[in-house]
PDB file of N, CA and C in Angstrom:
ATOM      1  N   UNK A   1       8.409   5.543  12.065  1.00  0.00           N
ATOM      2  CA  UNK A   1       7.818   4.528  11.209  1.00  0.00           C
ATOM      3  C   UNK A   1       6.952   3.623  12.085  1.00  0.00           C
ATOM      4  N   UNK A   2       5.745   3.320  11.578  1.00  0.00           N
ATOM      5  CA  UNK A   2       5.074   2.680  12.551  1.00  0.00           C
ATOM      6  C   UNK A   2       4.536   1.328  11.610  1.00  0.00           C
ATOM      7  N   UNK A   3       4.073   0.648  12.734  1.00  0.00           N
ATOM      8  CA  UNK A   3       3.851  -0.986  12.503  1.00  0.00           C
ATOM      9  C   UNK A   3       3.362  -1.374  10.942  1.00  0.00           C
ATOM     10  N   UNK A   4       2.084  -0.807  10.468  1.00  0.00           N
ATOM     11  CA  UNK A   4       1.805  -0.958   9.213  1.00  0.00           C
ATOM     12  C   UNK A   4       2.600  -0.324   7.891  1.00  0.00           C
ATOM     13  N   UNK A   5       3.414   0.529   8.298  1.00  0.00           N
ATOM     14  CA  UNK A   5       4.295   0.697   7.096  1.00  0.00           C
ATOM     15  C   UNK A   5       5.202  -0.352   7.221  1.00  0.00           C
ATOM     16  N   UNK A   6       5.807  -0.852   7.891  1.00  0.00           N
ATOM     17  CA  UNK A   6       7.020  -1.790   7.996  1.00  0.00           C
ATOM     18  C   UNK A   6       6.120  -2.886   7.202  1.00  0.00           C
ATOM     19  N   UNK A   7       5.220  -3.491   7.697  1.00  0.00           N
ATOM     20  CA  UNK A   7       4.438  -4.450   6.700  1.00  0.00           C
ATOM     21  C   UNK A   7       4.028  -4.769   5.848  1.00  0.00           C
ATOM     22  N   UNK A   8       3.915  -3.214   5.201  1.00  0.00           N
ATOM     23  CA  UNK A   8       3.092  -3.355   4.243  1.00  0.00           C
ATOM     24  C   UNK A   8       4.456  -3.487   3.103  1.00  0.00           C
ATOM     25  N   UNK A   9       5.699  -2.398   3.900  1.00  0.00           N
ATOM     26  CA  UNK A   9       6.956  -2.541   2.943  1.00  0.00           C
ATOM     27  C   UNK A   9       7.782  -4.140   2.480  1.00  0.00           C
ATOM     28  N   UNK A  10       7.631  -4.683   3.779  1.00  0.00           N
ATOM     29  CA  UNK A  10       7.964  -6.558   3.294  1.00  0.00           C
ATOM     30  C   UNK A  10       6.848  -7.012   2.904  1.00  0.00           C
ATOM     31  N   UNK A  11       6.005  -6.375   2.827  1.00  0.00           N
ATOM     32  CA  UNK A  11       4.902  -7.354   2.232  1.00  0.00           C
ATOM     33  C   UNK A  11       5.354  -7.133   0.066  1.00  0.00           C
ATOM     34  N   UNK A  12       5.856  -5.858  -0.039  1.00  0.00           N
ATOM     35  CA  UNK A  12       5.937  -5.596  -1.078  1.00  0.00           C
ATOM     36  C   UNK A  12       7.377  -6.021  -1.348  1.00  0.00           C
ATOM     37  N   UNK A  13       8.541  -6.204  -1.215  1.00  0.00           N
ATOM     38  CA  UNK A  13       9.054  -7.079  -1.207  1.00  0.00           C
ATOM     39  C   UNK A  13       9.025  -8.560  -1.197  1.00  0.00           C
ATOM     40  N   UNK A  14       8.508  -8.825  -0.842  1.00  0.00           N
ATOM     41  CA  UNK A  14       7.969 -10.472  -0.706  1.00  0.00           C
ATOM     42  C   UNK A  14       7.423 -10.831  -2.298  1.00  0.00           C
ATOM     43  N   UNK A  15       6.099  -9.438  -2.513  1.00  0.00           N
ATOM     44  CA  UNK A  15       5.128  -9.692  -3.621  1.00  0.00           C
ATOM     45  C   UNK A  15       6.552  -9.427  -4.896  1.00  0.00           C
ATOM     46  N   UNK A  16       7.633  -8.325  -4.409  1.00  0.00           N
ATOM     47  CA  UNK A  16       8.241  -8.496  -5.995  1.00  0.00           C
ATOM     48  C   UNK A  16       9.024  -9.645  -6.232  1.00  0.00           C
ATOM     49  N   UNK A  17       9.472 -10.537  -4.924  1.00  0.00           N
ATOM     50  CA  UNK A  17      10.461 -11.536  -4.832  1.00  0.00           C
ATOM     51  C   UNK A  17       9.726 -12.870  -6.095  1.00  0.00           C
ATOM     52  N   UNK A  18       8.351 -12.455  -5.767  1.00  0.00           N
ATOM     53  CA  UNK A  18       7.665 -13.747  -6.152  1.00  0.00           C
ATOM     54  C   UNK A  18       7.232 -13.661  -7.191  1.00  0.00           C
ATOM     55  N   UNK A  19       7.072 -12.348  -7.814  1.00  0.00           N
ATOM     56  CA  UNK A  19       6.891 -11.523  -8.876  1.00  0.00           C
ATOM     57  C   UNK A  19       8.764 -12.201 -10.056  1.00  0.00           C
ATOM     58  N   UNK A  20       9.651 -11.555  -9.225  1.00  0.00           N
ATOM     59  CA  UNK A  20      10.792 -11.870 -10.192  1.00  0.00           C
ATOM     60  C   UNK A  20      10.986 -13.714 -10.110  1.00  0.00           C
ATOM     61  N   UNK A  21      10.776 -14.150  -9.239  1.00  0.00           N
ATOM     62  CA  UNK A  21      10.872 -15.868  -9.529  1.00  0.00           C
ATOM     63  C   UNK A  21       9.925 -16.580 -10.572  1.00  0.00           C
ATOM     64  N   UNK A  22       8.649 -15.885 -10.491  1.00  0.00           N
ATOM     65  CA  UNK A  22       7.413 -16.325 -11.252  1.00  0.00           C
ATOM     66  C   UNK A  22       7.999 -16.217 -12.638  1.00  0.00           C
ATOM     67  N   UNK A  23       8.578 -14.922 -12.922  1.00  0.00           N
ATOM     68  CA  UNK A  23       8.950 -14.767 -13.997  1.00  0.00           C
ATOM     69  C   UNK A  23      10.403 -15.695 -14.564  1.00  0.00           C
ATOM     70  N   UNK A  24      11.388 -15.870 -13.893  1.00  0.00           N
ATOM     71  CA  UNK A  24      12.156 -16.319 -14.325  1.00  0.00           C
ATOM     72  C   UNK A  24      12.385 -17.721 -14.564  1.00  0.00           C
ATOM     73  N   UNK A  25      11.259 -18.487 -13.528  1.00  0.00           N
ATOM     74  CA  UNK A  25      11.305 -20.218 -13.746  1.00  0.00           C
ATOM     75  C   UNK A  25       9.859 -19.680 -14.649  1.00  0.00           C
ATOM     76  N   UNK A  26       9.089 -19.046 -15.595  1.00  0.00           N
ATOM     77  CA  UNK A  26       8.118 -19.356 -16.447  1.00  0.00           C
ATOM     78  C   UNK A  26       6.879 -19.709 -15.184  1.00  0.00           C
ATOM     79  N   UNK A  27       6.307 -19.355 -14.756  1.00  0.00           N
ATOM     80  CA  UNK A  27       5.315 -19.632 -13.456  1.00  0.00           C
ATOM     81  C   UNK A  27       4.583 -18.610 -13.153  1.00  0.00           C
ATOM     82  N   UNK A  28       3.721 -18.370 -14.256  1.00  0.00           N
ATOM     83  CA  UNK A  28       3.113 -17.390 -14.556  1.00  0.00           C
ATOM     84  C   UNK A  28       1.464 -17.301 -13.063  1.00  0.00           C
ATOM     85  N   UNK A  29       1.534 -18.240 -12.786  1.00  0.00           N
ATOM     86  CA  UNK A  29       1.087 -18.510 -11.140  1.00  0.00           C
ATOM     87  C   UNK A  29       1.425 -17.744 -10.097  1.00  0.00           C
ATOM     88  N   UNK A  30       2.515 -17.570 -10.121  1.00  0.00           N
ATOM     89  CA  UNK A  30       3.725 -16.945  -8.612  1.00  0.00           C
ATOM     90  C   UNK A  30       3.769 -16.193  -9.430  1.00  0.00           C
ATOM     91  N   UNK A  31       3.862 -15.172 -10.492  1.00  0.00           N
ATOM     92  CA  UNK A  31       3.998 -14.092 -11.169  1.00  0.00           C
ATOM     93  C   UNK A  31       3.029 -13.261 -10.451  1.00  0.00           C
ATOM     94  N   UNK A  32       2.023 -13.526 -10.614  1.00  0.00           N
ATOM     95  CA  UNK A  32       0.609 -13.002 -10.720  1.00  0.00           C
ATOM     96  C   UNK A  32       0.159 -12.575  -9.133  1.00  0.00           C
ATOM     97  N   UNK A  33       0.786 -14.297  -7.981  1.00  0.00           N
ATOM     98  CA  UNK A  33       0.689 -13.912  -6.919  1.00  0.00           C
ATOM     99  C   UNK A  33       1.793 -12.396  -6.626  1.00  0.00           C
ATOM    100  N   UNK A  34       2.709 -12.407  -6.786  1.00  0.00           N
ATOM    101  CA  UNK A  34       3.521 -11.403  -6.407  1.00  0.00           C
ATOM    102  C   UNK A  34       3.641 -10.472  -7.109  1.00  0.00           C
ATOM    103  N   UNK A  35       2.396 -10.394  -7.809  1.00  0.00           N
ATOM    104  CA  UNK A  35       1.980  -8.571  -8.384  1.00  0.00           C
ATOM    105  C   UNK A  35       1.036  -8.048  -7.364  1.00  0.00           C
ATOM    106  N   UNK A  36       0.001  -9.388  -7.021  1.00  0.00           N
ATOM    107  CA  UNK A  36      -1.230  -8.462  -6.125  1.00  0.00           C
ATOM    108  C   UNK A  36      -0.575  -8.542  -4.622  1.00  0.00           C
ATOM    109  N   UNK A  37       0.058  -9.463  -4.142  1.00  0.00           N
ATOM    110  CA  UNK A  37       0.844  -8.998  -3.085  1.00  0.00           C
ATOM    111  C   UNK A  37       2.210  -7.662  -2.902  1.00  0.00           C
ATOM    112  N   UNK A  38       2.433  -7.049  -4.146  1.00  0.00           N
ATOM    113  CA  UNK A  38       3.377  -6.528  -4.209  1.00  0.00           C
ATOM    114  C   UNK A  38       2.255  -5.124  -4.082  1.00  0.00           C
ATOM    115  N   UNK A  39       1.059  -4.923  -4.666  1.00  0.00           N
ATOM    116  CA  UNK A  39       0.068  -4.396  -5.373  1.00  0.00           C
ATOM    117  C   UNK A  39      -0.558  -3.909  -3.482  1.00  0.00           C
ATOM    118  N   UNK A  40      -1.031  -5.090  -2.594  1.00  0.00           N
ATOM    119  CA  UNK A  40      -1.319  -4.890  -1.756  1.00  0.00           C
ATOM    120  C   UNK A  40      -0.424  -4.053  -0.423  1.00  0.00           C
ATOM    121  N   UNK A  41       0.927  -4.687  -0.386  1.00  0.00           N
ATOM    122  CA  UNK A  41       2.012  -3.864   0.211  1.00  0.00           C
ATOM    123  C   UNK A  41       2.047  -2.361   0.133  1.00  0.00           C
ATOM    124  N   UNK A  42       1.974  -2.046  -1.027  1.00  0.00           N
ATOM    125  CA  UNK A  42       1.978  -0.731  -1.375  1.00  0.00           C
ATOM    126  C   UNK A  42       0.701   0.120  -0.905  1.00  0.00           C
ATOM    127  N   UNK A  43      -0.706  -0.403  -1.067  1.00  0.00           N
ATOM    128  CA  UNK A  43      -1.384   0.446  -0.591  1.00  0.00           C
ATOM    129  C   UNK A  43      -1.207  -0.014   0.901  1.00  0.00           C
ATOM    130  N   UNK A  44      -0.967  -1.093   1.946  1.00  0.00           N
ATOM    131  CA  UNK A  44      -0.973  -0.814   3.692  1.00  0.00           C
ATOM    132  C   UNK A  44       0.448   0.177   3.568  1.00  0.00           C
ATOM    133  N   UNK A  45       1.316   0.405   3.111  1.00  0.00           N
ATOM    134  CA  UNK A  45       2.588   1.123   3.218  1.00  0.00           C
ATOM    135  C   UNK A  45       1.918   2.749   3.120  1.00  0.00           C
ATOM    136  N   UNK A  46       0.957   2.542   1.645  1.00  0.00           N
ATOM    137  CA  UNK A  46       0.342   4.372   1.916  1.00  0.00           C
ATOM    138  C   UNK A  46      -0.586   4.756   3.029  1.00  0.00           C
ATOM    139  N   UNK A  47      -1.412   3.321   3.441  1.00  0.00           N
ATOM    140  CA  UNK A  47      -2.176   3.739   4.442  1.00  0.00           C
ATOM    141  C   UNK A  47      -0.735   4.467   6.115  1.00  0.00           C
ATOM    142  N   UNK A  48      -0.274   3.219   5.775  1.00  0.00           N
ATOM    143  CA  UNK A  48       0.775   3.615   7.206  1.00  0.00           C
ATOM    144  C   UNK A  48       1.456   4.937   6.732  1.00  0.00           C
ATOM    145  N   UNK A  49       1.881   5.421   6.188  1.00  0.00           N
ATOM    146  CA  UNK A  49       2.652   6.373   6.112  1.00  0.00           C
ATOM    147  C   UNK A  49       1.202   7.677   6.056  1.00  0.00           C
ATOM    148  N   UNK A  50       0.098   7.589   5.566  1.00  0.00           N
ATOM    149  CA  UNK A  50      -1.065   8.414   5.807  1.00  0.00           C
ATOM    150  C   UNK A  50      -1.095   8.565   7.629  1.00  0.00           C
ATOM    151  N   UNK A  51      -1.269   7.295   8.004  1.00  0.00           N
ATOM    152  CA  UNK A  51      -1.445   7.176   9.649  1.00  0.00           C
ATOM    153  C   UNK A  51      -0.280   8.137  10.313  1.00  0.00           C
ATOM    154  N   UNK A  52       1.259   7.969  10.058  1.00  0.00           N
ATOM    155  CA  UNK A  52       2.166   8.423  10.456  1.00  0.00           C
ATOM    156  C   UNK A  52       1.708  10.316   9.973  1.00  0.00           C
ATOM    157  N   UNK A  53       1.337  10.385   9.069  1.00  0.00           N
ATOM    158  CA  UNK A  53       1.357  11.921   8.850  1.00  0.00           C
ATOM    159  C   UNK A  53       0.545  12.819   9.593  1.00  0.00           C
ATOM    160  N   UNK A  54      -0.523  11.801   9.654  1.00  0.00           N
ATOM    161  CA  UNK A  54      -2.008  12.428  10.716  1.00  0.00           C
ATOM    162  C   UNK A  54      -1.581  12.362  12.193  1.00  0.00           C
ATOM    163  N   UNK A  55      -0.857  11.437  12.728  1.00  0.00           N
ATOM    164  CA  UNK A  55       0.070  11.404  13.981  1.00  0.00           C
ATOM    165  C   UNK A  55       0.999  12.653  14.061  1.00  0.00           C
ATOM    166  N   UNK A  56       1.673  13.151  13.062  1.00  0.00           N
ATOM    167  CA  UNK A  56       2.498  14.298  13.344  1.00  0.00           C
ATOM    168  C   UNK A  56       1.784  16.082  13.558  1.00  0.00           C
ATOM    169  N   UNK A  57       0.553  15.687  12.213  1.00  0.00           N
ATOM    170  CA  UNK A  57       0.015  16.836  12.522  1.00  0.00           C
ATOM    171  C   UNK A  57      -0.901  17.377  13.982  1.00  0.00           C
TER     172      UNK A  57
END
């Protein structure tokens, strides 16, 4: 596992943390942030795990 998957994976964590708080105090603000941060995690996580695959081959 290399550096940008680990990041991009707490990054998407982070985005759903803020995602489920937004939602539950009504904060449709922090909702929104922690969709496109959750949104962004996910694609550096595919880039890193792309990087890791091209490293093996």
């Amino acid at each position: 596992m290399n550096k940008v998957q680990v990041k991009g994976r707490i990054k998407q964590v982070e985005g759903k943390i803020k995602e489920v708080a937004g939602d539950i105090v009504g904060n449709t603000s922090l909702e929104q942030k922690g969709k496109v941060e959750n949104a962004v995690g996910k694609v550096e996580a595919g880039f890193g795990d792309l990087k890791e695959d091209l490293k093996k081959k």
